[in-house]
Protein backbone atom coordinates (compact mmCIF):
# COMPACT_ATOMS: atom_id res chain seq x y z
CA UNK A 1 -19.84 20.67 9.93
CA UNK A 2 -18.29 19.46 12.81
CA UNK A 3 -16.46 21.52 15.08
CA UNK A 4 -12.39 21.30 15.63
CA UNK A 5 -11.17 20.51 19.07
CA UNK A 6 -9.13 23.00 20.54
CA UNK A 7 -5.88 21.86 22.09
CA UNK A 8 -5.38 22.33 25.87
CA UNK A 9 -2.35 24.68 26.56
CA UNK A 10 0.50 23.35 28.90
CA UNK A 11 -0.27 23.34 32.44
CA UNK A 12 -4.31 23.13 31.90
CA UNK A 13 -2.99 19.85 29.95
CA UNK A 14 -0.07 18.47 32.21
CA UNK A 15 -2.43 18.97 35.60
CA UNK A 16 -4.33 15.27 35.67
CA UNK A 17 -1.04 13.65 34.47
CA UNK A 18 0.45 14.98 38.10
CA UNK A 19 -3.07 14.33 40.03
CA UNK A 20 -2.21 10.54 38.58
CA UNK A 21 1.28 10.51 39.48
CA UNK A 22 0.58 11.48 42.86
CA UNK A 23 -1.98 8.97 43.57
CA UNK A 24 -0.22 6.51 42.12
CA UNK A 25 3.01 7.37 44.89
CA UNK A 26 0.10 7.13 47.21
CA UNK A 27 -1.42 3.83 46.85
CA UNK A 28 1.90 1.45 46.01
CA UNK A 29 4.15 0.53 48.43
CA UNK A 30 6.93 -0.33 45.63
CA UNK A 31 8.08 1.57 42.57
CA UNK A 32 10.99 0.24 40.19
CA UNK A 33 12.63 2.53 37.90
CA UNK A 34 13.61 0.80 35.08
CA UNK A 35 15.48 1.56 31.79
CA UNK A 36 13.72 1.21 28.24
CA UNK A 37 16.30 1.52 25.90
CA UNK A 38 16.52 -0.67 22.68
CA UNK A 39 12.77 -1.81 23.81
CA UNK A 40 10.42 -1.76 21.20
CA UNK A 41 6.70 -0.25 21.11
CA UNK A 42 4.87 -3.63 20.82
CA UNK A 43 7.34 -5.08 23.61
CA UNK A 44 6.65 -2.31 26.12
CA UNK A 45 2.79 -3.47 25.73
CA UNK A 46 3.34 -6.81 26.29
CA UNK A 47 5.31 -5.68 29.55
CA UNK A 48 2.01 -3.51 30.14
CA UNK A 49 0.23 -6.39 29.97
CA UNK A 50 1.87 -8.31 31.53
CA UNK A 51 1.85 -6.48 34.82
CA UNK A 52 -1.57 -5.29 34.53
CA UNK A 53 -2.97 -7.38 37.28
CA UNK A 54 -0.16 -6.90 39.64
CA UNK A 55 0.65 -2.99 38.91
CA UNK A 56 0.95 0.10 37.00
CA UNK A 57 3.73 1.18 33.76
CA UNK A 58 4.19 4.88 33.60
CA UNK A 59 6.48 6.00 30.88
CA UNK A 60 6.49 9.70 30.72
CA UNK A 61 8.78 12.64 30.20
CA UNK A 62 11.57 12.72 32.91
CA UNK A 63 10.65 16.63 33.56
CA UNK A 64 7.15 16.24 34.09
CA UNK A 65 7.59 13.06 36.61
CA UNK A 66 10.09 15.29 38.48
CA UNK A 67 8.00 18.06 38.69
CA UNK A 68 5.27 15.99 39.86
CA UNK A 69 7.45 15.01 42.70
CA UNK A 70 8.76 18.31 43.73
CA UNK A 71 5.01 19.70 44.14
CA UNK A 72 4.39 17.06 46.40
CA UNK A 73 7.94 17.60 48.60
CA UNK A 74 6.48 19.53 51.28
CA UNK A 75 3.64 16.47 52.42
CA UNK A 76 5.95 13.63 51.14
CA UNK A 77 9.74 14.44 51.80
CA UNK A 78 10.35 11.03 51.57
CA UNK A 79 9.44 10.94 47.41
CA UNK A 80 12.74 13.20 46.77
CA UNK A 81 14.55 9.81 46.89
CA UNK A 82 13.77 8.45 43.70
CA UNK A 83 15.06 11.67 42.08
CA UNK A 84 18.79 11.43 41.01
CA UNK A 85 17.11 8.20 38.85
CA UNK A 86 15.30 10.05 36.94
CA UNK A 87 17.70 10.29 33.76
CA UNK A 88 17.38 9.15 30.43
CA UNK A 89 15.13 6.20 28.70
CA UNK A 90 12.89 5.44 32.15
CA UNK A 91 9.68 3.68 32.58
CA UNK A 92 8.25 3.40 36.47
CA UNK A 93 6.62 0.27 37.51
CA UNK A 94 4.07 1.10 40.87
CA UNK A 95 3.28 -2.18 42.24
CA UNK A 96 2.47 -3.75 46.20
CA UNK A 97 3.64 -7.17 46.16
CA UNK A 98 6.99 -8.46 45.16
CA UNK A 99 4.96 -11.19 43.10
CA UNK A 100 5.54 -9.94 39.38
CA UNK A 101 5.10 -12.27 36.22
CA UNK A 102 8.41 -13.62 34.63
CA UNK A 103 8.76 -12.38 31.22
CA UNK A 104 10.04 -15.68 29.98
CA UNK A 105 7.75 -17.55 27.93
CA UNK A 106 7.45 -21.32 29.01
CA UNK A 107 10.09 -23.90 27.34
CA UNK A 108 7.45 -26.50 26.84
């Protein structure tokens, strides 16, 4: 009989989510905060996708992406910026280069 996995409680759980966070405000130079409402689940993959090769979507609850950045305050005052755009519907987009796709498909 196989055994039943047992569920990681909160902050053993939420703990690599802010290791990735972090490293991900350390190694782009660029972050967009952009607004997901009225976007559908298969059309936030294709944006995934789509910006694979060029950078990173994180779309995760608002608290634990500020919380993430408050922990790190102290070594990165400079994060504390993106704060007051934290609010409602968000997805972040880490990339380095200013060089992302076009989402429009081509009109050939």
């Amino acid at each position: 009989m196989p055994q039943q996995q047992v569920k990681k409680k909160g902050k053993i759980r939420k703990e690599p989510f802010f290791g990735k966070l972090t490293k991900l405000f350390e190694d782009y130079t660029a972050i967009f905060v952009v607004g997901c409402d009225n976007i559908g689940s298969s059309h936030m993959q294709q944006i995934k996708r789509a910006i694979r090769a060029h950078g990173v979507v994180v779309k995760a609850k608002n608290t634990l992406v500020r919380r993430s950045l408050r922990l790190n305050a102290e070594a990165h005052p400079d994060w504390l910026a993106i704060l007051p755009y934290i609010k409602g519907n968000i997805a972040l987009v880490f990339t380095n280069g200013d060089d992302l796709p076009s989402m429009k498909k081509n009109a050939s």
